[in-house]
C-alpha atoms as a PDB file:
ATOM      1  CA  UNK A   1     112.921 112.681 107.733  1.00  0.00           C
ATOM      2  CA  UNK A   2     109.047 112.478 108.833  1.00  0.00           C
ATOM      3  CA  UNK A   3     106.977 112.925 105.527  1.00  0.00           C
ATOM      4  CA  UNK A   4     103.273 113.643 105.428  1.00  0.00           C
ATOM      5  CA  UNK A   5     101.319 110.663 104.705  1.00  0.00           C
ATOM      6  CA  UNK A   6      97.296 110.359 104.583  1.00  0.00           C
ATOM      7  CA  UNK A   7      96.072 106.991 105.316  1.00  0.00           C
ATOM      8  CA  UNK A   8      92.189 106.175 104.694  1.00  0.00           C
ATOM      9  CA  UNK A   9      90.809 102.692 105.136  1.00  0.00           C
ATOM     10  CA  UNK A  10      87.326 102.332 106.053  1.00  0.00           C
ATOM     11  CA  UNK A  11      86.451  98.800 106.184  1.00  0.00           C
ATOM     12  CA  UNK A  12      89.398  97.128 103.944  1.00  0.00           C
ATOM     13  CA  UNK A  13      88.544  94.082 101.965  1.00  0.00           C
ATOM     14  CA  UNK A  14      90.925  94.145  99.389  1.00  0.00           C
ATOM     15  CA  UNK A  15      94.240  92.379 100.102  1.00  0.00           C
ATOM     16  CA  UNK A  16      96.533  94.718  98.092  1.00  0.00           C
ATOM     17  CA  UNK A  17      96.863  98.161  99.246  1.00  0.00           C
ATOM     18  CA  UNK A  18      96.987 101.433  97.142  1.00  0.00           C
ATOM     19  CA  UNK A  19      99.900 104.108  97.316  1.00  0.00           C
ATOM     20  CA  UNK A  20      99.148 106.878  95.584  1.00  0.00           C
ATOM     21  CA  UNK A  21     102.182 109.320  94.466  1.00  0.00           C
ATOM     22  CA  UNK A  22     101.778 112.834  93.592  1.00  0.00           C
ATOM     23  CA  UNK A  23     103.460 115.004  90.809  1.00  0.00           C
ATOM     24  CA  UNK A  24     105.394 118.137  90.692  1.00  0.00           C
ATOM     25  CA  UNK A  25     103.860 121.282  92.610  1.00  0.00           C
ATOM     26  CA  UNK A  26     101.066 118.710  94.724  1.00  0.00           C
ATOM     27  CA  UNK A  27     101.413 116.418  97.758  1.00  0.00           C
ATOM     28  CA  UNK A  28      98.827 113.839  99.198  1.00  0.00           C
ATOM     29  CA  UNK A  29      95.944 116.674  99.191  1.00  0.00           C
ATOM     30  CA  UNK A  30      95.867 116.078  95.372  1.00  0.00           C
ATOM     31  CA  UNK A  31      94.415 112.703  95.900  1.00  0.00           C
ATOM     32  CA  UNK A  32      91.929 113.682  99.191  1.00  0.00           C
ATOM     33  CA  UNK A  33      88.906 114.873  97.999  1.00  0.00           C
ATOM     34  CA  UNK A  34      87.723 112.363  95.430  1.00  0.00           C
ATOM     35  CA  UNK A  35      90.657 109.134  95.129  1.00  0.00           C
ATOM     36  CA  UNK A  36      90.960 108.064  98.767  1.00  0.00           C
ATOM     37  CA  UNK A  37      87.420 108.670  99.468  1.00  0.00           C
ATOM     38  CA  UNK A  38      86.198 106.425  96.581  1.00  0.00           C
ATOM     39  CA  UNK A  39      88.768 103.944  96.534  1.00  0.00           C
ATOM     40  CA  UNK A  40      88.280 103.132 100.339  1.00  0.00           C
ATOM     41  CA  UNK A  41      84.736 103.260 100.169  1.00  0.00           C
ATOM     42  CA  UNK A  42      85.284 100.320  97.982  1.00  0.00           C
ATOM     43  CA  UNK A  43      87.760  98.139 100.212  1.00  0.00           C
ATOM     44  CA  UNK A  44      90.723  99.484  99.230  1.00  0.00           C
ATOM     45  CA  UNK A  45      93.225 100.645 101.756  1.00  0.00           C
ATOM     46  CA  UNK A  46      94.878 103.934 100.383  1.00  0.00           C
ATOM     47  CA  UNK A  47      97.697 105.517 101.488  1.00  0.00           C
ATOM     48  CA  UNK A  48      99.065 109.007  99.847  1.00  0.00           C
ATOM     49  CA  UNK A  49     102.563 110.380 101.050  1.00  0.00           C
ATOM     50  CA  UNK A  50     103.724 113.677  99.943  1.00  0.00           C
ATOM     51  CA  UNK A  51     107.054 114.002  98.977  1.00  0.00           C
ATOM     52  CA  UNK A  52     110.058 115.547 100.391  1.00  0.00           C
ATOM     53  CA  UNK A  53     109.267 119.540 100.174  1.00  0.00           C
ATOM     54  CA  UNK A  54     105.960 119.312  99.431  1.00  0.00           C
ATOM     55  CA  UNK A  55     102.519 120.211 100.893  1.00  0.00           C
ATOM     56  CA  UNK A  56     103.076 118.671 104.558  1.00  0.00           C
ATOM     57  CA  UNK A  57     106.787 117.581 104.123  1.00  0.00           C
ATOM     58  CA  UNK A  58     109.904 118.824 104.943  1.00  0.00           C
ATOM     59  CA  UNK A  59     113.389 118.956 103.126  1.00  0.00           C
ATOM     60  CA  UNK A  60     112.309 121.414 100.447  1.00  0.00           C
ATOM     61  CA  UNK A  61     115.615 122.444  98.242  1.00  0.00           C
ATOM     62  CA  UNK A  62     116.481 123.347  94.833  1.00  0.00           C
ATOM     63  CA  UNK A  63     118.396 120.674  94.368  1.00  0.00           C
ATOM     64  CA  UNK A  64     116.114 117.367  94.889  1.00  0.00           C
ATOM     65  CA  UNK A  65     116.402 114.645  92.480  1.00  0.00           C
ATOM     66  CA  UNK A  66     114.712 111.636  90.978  1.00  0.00           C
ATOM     67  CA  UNK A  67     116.441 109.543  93.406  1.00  0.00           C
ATOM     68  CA  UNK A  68     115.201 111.770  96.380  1.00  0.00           C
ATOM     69  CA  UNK A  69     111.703 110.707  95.910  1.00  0.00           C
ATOM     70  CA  UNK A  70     112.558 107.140  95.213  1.00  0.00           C
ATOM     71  CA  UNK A  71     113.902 107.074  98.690  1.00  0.00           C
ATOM     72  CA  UNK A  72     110.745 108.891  99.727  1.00  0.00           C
ATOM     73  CA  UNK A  73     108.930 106.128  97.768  1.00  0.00           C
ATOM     74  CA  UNK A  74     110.472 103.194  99.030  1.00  0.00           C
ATOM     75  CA  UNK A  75     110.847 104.784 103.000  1.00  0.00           C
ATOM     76  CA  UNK A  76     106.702 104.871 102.511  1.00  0.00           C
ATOM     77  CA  UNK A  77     106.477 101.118 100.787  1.00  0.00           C
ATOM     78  CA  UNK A  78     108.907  99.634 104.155  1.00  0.00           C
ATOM     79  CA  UNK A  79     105.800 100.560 106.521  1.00  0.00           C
ATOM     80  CA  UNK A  80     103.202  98.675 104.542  1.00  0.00           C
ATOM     81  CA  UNK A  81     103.069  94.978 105.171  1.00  0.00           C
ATOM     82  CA  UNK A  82     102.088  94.345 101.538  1.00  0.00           C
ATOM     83  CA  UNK A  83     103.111  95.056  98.617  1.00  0.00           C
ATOM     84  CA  UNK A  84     101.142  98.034  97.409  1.00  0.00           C
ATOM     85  CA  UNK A  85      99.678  98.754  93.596  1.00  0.00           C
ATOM     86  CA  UNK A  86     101.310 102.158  92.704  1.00  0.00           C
ATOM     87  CA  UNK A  87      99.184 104.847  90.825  1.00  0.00           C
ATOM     88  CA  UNK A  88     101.247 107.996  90.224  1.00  0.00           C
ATOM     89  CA  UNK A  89     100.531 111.361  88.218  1.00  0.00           C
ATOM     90  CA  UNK A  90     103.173 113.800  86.399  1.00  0.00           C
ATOM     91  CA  UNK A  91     106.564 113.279  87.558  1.00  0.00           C
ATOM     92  CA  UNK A  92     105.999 110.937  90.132  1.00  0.00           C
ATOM     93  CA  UNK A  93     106.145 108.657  87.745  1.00  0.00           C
ATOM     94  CA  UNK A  94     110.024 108.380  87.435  1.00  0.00           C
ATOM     95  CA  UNK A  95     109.930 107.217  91.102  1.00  0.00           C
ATOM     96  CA  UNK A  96     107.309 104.873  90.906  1.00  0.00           C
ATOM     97  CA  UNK A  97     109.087 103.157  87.739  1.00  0.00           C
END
């Protein structure tokens, strides 16, 4: 499965990437307008995935679990040569534990 993810990195100077996670009933546009923007302005490289069924993403169903996004989570984490720091909001915040 392709997911949606937004990757903004103007001029990165800081080592450690950032992966943003969204909650329930968002995807990456939740974090567009004012996180990416500020955080890359300062060095940071950002990168915001949106979750299976969400926003840009396929494999919406009723039945998607925790573990679902960890997979999501982890599938995004595999394409970053770093080890990212994770900020998460709502219930992203079971994956990202």
């Amino acid at each position: 499965m392709s997911l949606e993810v937004l990757r903004v990195s103007e001029s990165p100077s800081q080592g450690t990437p950032l992966l943003f996670v969204h909650g329930a009933w968002h995807g990456a546009w939740c974090w567009q307008e004012h996180f990416l923007p500020w955080f890359s302005s300062r060095g940071w490289s950002c990168i915001a995935p949106s979750l299976r069924g969400h926003a840009g993403s396929p494999g919406f169903s009723r039945w998607l679990s925790i573990q679902d996004y960890v997979q999501d989570v982890q599938s995004v984490m595999k394409t970053i040569q770093t080890p990212p720091i994770l900020d998460s909001w709502l219930r992203s915040v079971h994956p990202v534990l």
